[in-house]
Protein backbone atom coordinates (compact mmCIF):
# COMPACT_ATOMS: atom_id res chain seq x y z
CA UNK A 1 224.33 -117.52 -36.60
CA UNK A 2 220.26 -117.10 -35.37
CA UNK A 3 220.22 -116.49 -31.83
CA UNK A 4 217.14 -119.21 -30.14
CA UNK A 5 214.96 -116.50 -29.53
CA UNK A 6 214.84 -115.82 -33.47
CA UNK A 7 214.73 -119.48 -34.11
CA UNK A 8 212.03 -120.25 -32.11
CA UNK A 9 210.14 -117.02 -32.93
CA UNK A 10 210.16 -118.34 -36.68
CA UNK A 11 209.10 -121.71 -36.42
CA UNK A 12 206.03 -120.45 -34.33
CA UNK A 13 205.57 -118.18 -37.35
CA UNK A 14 205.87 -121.02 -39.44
CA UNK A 15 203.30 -123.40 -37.17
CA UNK A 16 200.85 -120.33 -37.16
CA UNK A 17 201.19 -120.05 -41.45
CA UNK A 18 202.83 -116.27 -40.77
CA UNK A 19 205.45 -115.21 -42.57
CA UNK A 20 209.10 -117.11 -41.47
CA UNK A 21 212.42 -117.31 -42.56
CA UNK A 22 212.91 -120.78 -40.49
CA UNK A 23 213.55 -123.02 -43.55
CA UNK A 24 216.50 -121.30 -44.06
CA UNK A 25 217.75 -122.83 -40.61
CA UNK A 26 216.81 -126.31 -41.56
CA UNK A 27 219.05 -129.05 -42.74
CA UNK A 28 218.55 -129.82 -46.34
CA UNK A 29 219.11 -132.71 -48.18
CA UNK A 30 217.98 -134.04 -52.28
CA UNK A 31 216.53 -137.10 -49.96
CA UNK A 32 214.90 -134.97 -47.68
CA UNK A 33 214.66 -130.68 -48.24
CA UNK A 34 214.29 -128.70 -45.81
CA UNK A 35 210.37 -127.71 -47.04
CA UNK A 36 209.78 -131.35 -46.37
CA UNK A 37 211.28 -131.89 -42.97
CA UNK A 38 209.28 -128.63 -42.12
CA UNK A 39 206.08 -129.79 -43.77
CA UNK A 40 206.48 -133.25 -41.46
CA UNK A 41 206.78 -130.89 -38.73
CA UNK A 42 203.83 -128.98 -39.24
CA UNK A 43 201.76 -132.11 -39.74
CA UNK A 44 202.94 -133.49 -36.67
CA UNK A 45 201.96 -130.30 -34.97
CA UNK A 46 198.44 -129.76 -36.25
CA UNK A 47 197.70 -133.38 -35.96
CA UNK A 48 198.35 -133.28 -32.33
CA UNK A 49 196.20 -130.32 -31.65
CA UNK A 50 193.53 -132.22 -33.18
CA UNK A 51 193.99 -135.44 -30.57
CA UNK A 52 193.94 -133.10 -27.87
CA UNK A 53 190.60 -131.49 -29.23
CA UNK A 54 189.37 -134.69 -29.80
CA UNK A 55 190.13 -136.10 -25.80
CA UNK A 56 188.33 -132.73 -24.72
CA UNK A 57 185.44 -133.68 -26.95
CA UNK A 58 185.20 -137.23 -27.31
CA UNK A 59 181.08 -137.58 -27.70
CA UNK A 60 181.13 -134.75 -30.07
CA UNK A 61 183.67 -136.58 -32.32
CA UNK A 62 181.40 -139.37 -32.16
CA UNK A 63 178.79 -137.86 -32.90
CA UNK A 64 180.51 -135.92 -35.83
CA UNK A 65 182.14 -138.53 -37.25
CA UNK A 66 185.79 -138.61 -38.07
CA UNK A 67 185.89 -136.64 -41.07
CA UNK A 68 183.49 -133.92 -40.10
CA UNK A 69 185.60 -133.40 -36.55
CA UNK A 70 188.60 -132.77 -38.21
CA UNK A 71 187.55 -130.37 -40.67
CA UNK A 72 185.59 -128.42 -37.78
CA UNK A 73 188.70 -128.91 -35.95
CA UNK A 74 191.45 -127.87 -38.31
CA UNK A 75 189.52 -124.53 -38.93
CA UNK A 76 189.42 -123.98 -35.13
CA UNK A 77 193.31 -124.66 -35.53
CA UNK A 78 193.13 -122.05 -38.28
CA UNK A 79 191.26 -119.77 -36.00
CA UNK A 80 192.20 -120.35 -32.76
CA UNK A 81 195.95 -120.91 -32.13
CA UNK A 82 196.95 -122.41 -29.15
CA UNK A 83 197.89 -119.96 -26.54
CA UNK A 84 198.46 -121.98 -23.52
CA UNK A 85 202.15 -123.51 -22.59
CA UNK A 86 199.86 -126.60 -21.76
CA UNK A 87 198.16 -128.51 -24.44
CA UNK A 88 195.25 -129.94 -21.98
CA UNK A 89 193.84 -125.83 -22.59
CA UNK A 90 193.57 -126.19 -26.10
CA UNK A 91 190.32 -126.36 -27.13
CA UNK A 92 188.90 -124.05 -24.36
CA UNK A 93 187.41 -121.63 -27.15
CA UNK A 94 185.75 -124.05 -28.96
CA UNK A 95 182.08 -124.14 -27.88
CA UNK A 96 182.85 -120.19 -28.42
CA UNK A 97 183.63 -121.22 -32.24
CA UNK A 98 180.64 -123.47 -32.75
CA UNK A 99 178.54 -120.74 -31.37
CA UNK A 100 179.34 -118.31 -34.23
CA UNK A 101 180.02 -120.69 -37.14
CA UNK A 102 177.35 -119.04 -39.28
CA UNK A 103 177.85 -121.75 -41.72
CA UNK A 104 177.03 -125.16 -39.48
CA UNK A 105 174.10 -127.33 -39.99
CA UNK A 106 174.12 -128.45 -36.70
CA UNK A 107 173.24 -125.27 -34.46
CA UNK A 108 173.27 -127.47 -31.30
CA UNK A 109 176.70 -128.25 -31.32
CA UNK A 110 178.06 -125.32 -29.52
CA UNK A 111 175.93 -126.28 -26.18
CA UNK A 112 176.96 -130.11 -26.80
CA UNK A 113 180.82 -128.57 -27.18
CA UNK A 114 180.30 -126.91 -24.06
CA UNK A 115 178.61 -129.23 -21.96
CA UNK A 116 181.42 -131.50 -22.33
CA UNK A 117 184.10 -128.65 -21.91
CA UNK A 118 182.75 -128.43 -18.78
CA UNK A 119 182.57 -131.60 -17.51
CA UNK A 120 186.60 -131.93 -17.94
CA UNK A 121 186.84 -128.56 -15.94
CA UNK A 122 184.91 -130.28 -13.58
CA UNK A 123 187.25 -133.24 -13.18
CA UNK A 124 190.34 -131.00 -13.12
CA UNK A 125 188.82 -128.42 -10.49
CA UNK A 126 190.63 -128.88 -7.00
CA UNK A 127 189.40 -130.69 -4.22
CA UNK A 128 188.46 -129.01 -0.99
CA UNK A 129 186.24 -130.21 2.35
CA UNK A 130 182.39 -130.40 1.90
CA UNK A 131 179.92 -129.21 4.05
CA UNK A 132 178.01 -131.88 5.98
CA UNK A 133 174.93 -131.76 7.56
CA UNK A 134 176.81 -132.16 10.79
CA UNK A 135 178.43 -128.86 10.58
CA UNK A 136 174.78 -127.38 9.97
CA UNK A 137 173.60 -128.79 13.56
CA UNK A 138 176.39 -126.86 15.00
CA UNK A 139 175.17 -123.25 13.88
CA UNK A 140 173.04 -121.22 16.00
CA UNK A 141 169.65 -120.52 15.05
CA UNK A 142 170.54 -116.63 15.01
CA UNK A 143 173.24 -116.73 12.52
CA UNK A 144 170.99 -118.53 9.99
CA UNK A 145 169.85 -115.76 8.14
CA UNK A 146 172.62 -114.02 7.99
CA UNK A 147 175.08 -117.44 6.29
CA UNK A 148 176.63 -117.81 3.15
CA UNK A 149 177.88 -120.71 1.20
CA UNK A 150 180.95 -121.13 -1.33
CA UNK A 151 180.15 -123.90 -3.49
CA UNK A 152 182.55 -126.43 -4.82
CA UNK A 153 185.85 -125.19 -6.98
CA UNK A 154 184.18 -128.10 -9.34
CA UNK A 155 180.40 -126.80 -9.77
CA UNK A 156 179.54 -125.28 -13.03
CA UNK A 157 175.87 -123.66 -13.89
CA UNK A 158 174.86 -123.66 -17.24
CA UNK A 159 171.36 -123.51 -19.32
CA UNK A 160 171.01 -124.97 -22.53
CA UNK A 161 168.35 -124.68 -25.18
CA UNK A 162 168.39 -127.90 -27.01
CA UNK A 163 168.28 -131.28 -25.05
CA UNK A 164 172.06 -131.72 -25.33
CA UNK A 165 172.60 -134.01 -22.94
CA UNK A 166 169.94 -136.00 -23.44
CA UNK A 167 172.16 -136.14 -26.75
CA UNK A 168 175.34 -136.81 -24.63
CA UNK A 169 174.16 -139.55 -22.45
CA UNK A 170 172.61 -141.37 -25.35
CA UNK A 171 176.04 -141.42 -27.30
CA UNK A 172 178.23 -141.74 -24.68
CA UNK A 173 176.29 -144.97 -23.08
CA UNK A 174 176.09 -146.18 -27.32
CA UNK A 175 171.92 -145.96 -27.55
CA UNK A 176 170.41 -145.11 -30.82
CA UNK A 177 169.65 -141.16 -30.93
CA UNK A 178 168.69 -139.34 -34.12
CA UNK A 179 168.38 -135.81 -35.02
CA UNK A 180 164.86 -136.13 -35.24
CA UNK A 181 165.04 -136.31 -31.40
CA UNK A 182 166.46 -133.56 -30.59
CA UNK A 183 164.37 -130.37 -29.40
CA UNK A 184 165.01 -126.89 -29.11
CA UNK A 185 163.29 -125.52 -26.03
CA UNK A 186 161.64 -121.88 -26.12
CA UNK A 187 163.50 -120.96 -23.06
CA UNK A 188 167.16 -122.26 -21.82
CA UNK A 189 167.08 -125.11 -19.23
CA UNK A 190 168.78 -124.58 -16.32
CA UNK A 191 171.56 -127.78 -15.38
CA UNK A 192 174.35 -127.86 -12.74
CA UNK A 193 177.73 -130.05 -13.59
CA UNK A 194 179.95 -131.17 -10.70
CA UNK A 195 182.12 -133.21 -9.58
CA UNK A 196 181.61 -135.71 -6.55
CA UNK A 197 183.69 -138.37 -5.04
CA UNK A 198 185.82 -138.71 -8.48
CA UNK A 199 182.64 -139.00 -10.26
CA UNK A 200 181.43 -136.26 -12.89
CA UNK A 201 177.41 -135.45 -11.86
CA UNK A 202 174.62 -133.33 -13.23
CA UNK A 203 171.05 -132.79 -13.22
CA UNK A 204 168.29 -130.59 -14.42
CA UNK A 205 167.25 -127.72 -12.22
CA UNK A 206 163.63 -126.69 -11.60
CA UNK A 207 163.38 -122.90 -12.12
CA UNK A 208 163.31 -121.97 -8.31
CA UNK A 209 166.67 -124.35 -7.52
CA UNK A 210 168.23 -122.45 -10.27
CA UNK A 211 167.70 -118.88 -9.37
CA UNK A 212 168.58 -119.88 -5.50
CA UNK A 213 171.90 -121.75 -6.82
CA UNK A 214 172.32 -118.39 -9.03
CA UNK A 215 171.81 -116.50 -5.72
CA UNK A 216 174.00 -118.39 -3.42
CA UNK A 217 176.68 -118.49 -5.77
CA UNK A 218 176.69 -114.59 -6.14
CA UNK A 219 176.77 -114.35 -2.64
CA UNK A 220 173.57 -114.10 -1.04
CA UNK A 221 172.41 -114.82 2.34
CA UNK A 222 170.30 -117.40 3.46
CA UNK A 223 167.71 -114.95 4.22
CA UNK A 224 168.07 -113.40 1.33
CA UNK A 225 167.36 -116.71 -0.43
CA UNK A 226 164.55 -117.31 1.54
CA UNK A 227 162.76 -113.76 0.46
CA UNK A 228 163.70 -114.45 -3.14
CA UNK A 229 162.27 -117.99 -3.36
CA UNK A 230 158.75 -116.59 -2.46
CA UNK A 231 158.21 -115.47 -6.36
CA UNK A 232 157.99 -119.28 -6.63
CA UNK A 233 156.71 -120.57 -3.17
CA UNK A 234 154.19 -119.24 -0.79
CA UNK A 235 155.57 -117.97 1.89
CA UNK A 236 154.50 -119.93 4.56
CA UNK A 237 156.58 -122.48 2.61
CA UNK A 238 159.60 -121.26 2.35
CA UNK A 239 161.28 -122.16 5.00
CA UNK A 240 160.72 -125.70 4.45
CA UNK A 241 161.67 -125.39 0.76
CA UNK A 242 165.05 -123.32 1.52
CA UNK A 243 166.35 -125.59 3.72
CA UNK A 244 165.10 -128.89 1.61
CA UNK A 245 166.96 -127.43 -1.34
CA UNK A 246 170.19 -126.65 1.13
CA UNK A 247 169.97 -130.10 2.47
CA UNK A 248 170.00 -131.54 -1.02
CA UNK A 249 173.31 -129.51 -2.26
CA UNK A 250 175.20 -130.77 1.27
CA UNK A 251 174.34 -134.16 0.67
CA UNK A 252 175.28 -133.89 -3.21
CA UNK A 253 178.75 -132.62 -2.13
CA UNK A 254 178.40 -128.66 -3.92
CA UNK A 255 178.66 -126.93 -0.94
CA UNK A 256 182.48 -126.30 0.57
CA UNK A 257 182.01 -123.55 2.91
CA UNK A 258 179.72 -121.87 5.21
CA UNK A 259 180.86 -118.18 6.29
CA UNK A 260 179.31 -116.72 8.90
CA UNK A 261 178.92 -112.63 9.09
């Protein structure tokens, strides 16, 4: 008699295409073998793995088409075996995949893929307080140089070379956008994603909001901000510009925390 363990061990084996001895556990019948009932199985599986790619990339199915998707999707299956005990994970590899496919025609794909990855991490993130500008008129003018932010369990920075979601936000709101229309930049644009009163956000970063996002996410102070921000601003300006660019992230909802040293 197979112990479970064994059993289950084999028809993973079998799900992955490894080497498995599970048919031999499977009721056979002339109407329906074992092979079959297996086969059925495995369908069912792999077709399943696709849906769930497919709600974690909805506007890249689109814009693949159905055919296309599933054949870029069945060799990520191929590839990339899901690992997780929860099928809303599957798929997290994906922009990863795109990335190195030497063989696509469509070299913008992985940043679309990931774009939308992370606009589903966004909505799953976990909520906390926000900052508001309230809690700012409480500080002392002393501790301001020395305060730190944590940003929203949501936020996500990422830079993109081609004008992906220009892409998205054509499909997804069903305008007319061809390939002719899409542009590969000479340098990576800098975007943030986040989530904000149950509503996925993001915008385009100018190069000095980017590198002081960068820097307050790694940790930085405000003064340190402040000093870093003057390869963009003159420093007379600074000041002015810091704090415009902190009001703008409380009011957005980004910021969660302020910790004061």
């Amino acid at each position: 008699m197979i112990d479970l363990h064994h059993l289950q061990d084999s028809l993973q084996n079998y799900l992955l295409k490894n080497p498995s001895d599970i048919q031999t556990a499977i009721v056979t019948s002339d109407k329906v073998p074992a092979a079959k009932r297996l086969g059925i199985y495995g369908d069912a599986y792999r077709l399943r793995l696709l849906e769930a790619l497919a709600a974690n990339y909805p506007i890249l199915k689109h814009h693949l088409g159905e055919d296309a998707f599933q054949e870029i999707g069945e060799n990520y299956i191929h590839s990339h075996p899901s690992c997780y005990r929860s099928i809303r994970w599957f798929g997290d590899k994906f922009a990863e995949y795109l990335a190195g496919d030497k063989n696509s025609n469509y070299p913008y794909l992985a940043e679309l893929a990931q774009f939308e990855w992370h606009m589903t991490l966004a909505f799953d993130a976990a909520d906390t307080r926000l900052v508001n500008i309230e809690d700012m008129a409480t500080l002392a003018p002393e501790s301001w140089p020395t305060m730190q932010f944590l940003t929203h369990p949501s936020l996500h920075r990422l830079n993109f070379v081609w004008n992906v979601v220009t892409l998205w936000q054509a499909l997804a709101n069903e305008q007319p956008f061809t390939e002719k229309e899409l542009v590969m930049n000479s340098n990576p644009l800098p975007w943030v994603v986040w989530r904000h009163d149950y509503t996925i956000r993001f915008y385009a970063l100018a190069e000095d909001e980017a590198w002081a996002l960068d820097a307050l996410i790694q940790g930085l102070s405000f003064g340190e901000l402040c000093a870093g921000l003057c390869e963009w601003i003159e420093e007379q300006e600074v000041g002015m510009r810091a704090a415009s660019l902190l009001k703008s992230w409380i009011q957005s909802g980004l910021l969660a925390e302020i910790k004061l040293n």
